[in-house]
N, C-alpha and C. Protein backbone atom coordinates (compact mmCIF):
# COMPACT_ATOMS: atom_id res chain seq x y z
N UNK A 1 -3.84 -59.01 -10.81
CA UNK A 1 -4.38 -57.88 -11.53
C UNK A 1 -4.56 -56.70 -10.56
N UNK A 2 -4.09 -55.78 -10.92
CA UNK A 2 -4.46 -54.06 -10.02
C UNK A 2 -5.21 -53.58 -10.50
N UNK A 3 -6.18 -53.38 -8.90
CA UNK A 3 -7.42 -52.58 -9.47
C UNK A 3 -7.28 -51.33 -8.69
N UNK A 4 -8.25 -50.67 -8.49
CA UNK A 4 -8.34 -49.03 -7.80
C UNK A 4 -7.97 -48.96 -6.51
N UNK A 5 -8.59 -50.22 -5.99
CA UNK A 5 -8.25 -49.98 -4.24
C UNK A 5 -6.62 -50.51 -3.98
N UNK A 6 -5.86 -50.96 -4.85
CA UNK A 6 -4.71 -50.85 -4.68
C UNK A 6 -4.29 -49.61 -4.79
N UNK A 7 -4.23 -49.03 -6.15
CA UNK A 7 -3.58 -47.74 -5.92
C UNK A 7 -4.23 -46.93 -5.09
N UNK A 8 -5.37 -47.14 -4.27
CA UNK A 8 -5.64 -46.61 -2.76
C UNK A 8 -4.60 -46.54 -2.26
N UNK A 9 -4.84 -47.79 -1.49
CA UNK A 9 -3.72 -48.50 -0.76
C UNK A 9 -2.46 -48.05 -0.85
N UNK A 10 -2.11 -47.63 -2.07
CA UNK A 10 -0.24 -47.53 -2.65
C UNK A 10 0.23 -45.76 -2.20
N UNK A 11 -1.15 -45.20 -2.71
CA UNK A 11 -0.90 -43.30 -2.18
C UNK A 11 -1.25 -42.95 -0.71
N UNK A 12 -1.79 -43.77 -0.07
CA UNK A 12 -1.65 -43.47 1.43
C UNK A 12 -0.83 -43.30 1.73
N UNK A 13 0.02 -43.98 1.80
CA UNK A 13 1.26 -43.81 2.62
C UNK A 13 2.18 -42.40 1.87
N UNK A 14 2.37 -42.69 0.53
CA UNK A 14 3.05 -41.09 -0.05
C UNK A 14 1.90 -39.57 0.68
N UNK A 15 0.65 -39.75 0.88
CA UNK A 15 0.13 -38.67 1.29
C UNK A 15 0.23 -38.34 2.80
N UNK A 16 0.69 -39.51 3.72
CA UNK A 16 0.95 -39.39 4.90
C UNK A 16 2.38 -38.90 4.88
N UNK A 17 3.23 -39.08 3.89
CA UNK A 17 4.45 -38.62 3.87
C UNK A 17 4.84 -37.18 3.79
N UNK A 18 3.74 -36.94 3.11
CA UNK A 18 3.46 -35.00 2.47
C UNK A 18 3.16 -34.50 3.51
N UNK A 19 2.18 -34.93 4.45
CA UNK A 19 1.66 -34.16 5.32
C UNK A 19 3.07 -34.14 6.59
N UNK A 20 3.54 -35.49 6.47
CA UNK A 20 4.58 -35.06 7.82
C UNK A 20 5.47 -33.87 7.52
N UNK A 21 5.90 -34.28 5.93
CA UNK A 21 7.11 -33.00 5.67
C UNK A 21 6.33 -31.64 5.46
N UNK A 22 5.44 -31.30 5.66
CA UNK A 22 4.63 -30.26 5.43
C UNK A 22 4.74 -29.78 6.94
N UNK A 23 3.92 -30.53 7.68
CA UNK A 23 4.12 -30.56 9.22
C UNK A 23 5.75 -29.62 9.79
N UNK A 24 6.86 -30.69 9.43
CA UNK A 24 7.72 -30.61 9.55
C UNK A 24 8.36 -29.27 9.40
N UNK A 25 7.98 -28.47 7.91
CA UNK A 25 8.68 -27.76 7.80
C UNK A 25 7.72 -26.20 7.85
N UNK A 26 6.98 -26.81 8.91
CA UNK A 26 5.99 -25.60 9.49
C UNK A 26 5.12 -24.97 8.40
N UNK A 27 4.47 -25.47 7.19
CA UNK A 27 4.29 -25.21 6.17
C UNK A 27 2.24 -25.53 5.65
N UNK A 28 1.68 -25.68 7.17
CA UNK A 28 0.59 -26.26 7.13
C UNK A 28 0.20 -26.33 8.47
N UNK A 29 -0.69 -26.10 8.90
CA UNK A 29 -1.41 -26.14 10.62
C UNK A 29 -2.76 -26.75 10.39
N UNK A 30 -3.00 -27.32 11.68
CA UNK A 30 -4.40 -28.29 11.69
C UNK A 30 -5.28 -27.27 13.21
N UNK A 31 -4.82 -26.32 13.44
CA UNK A 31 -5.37 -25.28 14.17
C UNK A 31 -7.14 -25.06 13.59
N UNK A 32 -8.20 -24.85 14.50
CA UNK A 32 -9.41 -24.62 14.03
C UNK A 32 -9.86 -23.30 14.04
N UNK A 33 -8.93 -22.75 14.36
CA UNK A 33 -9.38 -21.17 13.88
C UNK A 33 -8.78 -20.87 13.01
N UNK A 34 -9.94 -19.06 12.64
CA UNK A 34 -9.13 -18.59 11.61
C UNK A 34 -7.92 -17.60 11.92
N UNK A 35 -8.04 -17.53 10.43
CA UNK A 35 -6.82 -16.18 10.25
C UNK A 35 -6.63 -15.17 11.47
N UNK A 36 -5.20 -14.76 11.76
CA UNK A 36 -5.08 -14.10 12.97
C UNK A 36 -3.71 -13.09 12.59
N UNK A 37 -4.34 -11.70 12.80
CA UNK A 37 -3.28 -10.42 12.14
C UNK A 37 -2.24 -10.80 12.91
N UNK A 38 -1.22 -10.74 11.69
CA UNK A 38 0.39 -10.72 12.50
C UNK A 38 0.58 -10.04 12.86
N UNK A 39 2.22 -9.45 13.62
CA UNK A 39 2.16 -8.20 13.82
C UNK A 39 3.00 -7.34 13.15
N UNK A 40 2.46 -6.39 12.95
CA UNK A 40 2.69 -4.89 11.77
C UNK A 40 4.13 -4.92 12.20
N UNK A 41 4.97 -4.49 10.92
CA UNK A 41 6.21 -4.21 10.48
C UNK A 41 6.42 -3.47 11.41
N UNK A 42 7.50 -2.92 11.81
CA UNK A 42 7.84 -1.11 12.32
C UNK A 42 8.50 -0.40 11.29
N UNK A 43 8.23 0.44 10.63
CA UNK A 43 8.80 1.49 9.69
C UNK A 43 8.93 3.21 10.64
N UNK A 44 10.20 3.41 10.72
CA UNK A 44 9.85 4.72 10.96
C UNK A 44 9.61 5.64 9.95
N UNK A 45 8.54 6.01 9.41
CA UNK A 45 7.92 7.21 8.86
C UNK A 45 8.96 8.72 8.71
N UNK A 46 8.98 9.04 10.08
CA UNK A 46 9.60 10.83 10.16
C UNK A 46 10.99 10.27 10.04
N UNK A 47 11.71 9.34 10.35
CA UNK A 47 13.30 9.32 9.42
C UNK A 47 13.28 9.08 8.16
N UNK A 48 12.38 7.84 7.49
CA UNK A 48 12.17 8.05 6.34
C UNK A 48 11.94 8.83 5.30
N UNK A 49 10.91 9.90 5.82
CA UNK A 49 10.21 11.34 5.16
C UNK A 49 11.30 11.96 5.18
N UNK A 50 11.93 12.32 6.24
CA UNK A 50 13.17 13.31 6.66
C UNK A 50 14.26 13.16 5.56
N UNK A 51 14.48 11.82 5.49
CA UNK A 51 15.77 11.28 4.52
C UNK A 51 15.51 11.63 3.15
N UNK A 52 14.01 11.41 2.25
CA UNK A 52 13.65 11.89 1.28
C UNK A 52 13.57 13.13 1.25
N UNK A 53 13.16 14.27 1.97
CA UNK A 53 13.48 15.60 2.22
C UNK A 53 14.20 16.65 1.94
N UNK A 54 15.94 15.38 2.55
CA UNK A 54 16.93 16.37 2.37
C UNK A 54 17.42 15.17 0.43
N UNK A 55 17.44 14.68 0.07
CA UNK A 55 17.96 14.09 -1.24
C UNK A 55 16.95 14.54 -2.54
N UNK A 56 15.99 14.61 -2.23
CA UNK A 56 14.86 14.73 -3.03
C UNK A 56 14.60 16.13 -3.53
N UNK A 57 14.07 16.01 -4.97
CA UNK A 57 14.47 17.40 -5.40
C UNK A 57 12.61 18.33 -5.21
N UNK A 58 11.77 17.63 -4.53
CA UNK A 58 10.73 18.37 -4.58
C UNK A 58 10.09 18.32 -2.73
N UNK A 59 8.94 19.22 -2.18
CA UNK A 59 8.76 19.21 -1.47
C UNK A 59 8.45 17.92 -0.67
N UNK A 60 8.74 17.56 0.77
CA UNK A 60 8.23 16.22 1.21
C UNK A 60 7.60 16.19 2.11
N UNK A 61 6.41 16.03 2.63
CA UNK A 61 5.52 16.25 3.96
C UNK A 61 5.43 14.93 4.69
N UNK A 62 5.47 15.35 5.73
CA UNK A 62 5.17 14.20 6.92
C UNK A 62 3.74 14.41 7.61
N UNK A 63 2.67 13.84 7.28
CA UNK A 63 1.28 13.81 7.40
C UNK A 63 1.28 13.62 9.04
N UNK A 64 0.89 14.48 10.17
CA UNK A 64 -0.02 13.78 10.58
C UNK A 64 -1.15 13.18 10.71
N UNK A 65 -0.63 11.66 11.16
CA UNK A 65 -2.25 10.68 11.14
C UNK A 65 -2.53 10.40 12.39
N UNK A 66 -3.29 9.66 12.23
CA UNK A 66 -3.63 9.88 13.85
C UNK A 66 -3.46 8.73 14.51
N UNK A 67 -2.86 8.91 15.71
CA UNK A 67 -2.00 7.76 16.52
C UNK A 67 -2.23 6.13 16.50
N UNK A 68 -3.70 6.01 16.28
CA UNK A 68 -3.52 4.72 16.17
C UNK A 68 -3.47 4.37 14.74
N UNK A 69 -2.64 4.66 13.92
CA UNK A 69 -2.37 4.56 12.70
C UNK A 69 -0.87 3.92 13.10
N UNK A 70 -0.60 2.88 11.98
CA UNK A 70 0.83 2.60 12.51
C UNK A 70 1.56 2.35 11.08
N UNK A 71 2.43 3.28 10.71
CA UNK A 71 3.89 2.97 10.12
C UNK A 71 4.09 2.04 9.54
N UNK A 72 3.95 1.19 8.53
CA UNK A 72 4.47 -0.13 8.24
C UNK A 72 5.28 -0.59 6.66
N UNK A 73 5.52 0.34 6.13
CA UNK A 73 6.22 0.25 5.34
C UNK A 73 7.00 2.12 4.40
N UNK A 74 7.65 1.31 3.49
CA UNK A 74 8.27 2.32 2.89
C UNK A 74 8.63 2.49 1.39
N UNK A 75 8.86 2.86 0.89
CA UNK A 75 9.75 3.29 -0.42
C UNK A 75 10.21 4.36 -1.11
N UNK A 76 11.14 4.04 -2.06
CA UNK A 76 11.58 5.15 -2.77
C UNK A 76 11.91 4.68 -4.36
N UNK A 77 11.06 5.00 -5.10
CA UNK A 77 10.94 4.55 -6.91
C UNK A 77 11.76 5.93 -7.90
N UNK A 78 12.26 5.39 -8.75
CA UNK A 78 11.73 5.99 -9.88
C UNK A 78 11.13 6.18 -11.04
N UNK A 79 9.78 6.98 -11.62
CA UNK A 79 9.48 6.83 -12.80
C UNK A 79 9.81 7.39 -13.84
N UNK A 80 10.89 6.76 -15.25
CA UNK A 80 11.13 7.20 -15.93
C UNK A 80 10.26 7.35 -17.24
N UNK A 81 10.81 8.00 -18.12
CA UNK A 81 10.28 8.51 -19.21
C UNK A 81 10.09 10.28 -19.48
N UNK A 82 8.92 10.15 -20.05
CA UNK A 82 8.57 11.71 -20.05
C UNK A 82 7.31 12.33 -18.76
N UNK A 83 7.45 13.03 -18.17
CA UNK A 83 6.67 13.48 -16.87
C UNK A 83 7.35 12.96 -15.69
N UNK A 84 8.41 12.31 -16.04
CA UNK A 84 8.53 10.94 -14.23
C UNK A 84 9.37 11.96 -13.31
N UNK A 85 9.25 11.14 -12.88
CA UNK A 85 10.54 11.37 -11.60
C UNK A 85 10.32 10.43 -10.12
N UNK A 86 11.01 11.45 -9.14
CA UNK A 86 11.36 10.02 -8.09
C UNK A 86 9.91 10.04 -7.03
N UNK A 87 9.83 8.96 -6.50
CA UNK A 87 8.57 8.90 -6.07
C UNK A 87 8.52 8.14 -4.40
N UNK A 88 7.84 8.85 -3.28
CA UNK A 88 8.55 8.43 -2.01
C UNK A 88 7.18 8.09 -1.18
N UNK A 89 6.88 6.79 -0.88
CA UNK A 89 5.48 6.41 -0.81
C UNK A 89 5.92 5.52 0.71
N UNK A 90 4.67 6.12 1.79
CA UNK A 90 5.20 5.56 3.33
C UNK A 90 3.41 5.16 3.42
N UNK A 91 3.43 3.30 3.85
CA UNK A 91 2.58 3.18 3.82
C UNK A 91 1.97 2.70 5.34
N UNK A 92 0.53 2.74 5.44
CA UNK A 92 0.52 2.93 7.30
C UNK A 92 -1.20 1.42 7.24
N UNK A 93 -0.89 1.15 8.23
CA UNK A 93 -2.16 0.15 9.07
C UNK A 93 -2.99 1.15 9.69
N UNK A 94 -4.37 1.26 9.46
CA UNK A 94 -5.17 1.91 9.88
C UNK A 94 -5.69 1.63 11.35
N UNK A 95 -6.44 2.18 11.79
CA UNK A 95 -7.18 1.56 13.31
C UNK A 95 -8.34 0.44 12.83
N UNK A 96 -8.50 0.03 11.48
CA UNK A 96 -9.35 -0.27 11.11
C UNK A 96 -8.60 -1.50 10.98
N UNK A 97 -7.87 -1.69 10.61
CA UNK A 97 -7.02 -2.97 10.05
C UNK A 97 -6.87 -2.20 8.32
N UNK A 98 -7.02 -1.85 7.94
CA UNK A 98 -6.78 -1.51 6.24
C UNK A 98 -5.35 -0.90 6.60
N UNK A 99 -4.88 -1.19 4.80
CA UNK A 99 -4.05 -0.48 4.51
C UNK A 99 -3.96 0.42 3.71
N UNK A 100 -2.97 1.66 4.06
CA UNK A 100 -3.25 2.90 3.36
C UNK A 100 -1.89 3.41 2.96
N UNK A 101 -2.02 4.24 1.87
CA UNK A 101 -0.23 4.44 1.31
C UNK A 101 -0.66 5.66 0.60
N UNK A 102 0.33 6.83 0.70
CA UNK A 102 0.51 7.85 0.42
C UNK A 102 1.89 8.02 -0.81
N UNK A 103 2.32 8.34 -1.68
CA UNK A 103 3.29 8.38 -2.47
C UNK A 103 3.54 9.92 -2.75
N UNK A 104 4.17 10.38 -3.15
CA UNK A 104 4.69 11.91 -3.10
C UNK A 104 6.07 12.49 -4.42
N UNK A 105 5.93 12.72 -5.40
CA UNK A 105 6.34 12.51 -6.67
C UNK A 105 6.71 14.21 -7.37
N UNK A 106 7.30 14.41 -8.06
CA UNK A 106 7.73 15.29 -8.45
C UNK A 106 7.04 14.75 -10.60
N UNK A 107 7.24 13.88 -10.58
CA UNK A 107 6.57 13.51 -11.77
C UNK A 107 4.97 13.96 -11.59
N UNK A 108 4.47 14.02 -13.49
CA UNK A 108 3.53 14.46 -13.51
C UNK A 108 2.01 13.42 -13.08
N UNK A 109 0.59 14.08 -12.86
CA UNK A 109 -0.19 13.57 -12.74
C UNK A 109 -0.64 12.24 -13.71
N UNK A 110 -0.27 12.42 -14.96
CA UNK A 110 -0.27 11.26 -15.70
C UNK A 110 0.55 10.09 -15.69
N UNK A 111 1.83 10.56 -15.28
CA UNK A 111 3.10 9.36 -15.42
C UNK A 111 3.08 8.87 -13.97
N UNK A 112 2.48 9.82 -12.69
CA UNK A 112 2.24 8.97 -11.59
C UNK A 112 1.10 7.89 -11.89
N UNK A 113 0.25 8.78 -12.15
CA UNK A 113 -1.13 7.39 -12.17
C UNK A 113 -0.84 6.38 -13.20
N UNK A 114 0.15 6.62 -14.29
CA UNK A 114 0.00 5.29 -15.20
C UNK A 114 1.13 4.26 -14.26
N UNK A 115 1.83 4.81 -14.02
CA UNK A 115 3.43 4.02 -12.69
C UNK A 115 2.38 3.01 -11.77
N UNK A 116 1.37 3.64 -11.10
CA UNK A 116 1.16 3.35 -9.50
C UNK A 116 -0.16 2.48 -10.03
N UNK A 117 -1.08 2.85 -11.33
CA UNK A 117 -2.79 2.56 -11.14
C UNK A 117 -2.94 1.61 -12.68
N UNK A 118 -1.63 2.08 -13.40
CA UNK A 118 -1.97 1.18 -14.68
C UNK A 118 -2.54 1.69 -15.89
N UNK A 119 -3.89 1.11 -16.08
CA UNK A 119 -3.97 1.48 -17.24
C UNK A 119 -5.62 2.50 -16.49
N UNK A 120 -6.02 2.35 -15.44
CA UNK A 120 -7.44 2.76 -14.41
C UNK A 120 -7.32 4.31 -14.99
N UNK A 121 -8.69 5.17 -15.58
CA UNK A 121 -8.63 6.42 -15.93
C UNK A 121 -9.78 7.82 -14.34
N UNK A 122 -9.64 8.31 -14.62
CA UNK A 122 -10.05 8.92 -13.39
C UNK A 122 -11.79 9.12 -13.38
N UNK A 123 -12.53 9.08 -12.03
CA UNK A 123 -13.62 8.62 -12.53
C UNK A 123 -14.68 10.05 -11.72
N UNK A 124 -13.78 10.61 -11.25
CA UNK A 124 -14.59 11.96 -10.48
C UNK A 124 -13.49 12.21 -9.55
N UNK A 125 -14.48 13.70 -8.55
CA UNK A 125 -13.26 14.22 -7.88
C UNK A 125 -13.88 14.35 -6.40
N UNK A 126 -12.77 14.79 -5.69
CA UNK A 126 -13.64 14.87 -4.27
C UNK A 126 -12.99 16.86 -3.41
N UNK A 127 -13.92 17.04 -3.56
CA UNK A 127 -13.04 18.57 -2.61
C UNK A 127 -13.01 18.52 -0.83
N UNK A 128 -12.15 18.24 -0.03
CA UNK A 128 -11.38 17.96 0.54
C UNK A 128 -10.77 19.04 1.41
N UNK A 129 -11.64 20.07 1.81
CA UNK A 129 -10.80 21.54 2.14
C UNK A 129 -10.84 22.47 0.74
N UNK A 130 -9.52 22.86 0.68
CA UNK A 130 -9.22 23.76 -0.22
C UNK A 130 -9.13 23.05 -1.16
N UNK A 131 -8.43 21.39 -1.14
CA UNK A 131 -7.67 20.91 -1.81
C UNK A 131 -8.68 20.07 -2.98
N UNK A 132 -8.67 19.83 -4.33
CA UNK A 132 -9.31 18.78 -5.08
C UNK A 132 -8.40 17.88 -5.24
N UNK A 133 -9.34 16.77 -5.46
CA UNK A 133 -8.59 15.48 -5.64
C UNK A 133 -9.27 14.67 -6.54
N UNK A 134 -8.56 14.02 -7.75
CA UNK A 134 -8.96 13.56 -8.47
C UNK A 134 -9.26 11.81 -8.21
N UNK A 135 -10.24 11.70 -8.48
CA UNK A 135 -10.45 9.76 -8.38
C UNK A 135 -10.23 9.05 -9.17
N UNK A 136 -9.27 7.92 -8.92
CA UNK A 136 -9.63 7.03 -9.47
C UNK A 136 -10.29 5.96 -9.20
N UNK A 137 -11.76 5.47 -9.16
CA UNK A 137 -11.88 3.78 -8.60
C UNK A 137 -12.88 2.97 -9.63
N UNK A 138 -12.33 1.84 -9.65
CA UNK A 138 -12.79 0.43 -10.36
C UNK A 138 -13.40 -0.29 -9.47
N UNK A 139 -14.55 -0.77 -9.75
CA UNK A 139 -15.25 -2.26 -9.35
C UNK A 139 -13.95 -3.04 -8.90
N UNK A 140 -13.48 -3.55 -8.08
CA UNK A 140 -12.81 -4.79 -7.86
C UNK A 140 -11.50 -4.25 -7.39
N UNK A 141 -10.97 -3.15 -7.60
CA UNK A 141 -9.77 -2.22 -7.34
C UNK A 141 -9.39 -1.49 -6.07
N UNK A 142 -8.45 -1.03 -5.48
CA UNK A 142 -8.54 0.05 -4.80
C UNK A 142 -8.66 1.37 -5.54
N UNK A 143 -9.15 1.90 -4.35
CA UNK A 143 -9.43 3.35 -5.11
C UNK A 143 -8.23 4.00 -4.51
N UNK A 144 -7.90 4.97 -5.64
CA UNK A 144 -7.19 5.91 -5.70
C UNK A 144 -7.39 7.86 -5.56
N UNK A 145 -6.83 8.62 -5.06
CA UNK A 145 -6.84 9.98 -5.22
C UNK A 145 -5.50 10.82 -5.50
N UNK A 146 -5.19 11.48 -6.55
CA UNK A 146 -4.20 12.50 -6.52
C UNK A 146 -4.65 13.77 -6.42
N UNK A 147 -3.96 14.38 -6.23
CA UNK A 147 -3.94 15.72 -6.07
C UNK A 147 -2.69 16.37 -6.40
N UNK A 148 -2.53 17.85 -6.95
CA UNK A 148 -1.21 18.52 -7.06
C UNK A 148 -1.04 19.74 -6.30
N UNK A 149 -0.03 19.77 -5.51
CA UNK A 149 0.72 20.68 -4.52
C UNK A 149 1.25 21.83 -4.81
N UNK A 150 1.15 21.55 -6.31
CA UNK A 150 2.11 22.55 -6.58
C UNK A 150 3.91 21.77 -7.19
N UNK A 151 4.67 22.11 -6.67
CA UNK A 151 5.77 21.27 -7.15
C UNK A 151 5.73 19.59 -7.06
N UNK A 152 4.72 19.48 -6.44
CA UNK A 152 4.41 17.75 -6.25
C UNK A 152 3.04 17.45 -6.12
N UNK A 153 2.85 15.99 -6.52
CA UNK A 153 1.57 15.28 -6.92
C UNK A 153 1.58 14.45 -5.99
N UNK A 154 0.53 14.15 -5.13
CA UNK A 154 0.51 13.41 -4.30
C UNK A 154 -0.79 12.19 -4.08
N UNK A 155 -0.47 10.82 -4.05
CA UNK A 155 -1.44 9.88 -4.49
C UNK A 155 -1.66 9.09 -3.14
N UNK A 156 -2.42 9.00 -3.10
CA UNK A 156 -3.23 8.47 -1.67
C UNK A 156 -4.18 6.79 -2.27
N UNK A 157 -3.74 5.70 -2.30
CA UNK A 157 -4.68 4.46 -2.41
C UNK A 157 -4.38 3.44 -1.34
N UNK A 158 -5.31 2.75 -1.54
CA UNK A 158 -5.69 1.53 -0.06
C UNK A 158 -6.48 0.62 -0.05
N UNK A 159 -6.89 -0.09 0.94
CA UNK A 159 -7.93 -0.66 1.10
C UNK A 159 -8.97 0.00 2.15
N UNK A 160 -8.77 1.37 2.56
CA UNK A 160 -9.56 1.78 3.76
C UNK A 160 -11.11 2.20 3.00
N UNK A 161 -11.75 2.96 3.54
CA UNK A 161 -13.27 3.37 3.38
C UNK A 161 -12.76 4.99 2.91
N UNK A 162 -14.31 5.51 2.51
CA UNK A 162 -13.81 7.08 2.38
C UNK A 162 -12.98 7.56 3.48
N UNK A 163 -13.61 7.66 4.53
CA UNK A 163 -13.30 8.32 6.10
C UNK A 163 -11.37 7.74 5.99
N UNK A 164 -11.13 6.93 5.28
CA UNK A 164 -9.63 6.63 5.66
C UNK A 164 -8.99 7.74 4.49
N UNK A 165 -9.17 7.42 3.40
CA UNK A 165 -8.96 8.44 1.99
C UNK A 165 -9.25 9.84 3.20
N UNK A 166 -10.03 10.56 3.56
CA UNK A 166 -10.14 11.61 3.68
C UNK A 166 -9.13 12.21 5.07
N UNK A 167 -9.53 11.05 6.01
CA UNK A 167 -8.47 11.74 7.16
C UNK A 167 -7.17 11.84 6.38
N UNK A 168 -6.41 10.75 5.66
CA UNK A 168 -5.53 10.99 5.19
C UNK A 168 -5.06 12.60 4.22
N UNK A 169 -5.56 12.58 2.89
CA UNK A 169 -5.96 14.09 2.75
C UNK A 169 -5.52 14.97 3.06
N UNK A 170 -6.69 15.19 3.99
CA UNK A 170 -6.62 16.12 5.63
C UNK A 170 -5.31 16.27 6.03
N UNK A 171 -4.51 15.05 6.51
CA UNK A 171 -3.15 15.48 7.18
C UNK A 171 -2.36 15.62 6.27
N UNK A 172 -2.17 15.39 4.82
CA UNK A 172 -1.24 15.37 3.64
C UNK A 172 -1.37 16.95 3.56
N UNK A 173 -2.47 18.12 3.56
CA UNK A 173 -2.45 19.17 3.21
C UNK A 173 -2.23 20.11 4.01
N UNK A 174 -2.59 19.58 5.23
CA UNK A 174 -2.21 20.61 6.12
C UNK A 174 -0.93 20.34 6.90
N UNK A 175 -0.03 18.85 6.46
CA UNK A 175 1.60 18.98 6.70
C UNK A 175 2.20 20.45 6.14
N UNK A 176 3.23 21.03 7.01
CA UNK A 176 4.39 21.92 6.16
C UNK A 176 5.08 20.84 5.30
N UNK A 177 5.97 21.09 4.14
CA UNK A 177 6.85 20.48 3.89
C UNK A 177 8.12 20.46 4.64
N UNK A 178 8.75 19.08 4.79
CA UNK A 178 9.98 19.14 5.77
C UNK A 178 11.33 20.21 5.13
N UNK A 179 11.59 20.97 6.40
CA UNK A 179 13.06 21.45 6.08
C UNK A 179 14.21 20.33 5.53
N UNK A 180 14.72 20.51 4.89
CA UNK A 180 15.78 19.48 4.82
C UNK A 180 17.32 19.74 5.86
């Protein structure tokens, strides 16, 4: 008759089996520390910006941030429908460890924020210099800010603190737009 401590007995060995091929295929560590930052992508930023610049049918700025900010990703979308258009978002590692992303759009303030934030409606604003910026933030969300340039809308969200939202801002408005 089989009782419980057999099928003990019977899954040991299949669970010692899991763990080797787990082992095996580097897929599991028995290390006692924690989590430890990898290291950041390299994206170049000013070829990227540059490249959207000259293809892109609206202004494109290259922010300075400040050096220990690092580069780590990129893109180039489009949002269709009514208001859209193409959308060129370079996102950077803070000195803080957060991440922060800038997007830059020729589409309107509505068809960016429904593209990038969903269904999130705007919840106040922040003045910023000259510049206003509209908020978006949710309990549980990143927060968001757009603002309009003029021929372009530009959306700033992350995981940083105000002080990251704002330096950012800061260098988004007082970039020239690139020559192409």
């Amino acid at each position: 008759m089989n009782d419980y401590r057999d099928l003990f007995w019977s899954l040991i060995p299949l669970v010692l089996i899991a763990v080797v091929f787990a082992g095996l295929a580097s897929q599991c560590s028995f290390a006692a520390k924690g989590p430890t930052q990898g290291q950041i992508p390299h994206f170049d930023a000013k070829a990227a910006l540059t490249s959207d610049a000259r293809s892109l049918p609206f202004p494109i700025r290259n922010p300075a941030v400040p050096a220990d900010w690092t580069p780590n990703s990129g893109s180039r979308e489009n949002i269709s429908g009514t208001g859209g258009g193409p959308i060129s978002t370079v996102g950077y590692i803070t000195n803080h460890g957060a991440y922060m992303r800038f997007s830059q759009s020729s589409a309107t303030e509505e068809a960016l924020s429904r593209f990038v934030l969903g269904s999130r409606y705007a919840t106040g604003t922040e003045q910023i210099g000259d510049q206003k910026w509209i908020v978006y933030a949710e309990p549980g969300s990143e927060s968001a800010w757009i603002t309009d340039l003029g021929q372009v809308r530009v959306l700033i969200t992350g995981a940083g603190q105000r002080e990251s939202f704002v330096t950012l801002a800061q260098a988004i408005t007082a970039a020239p737009p690139i020559k192409p």
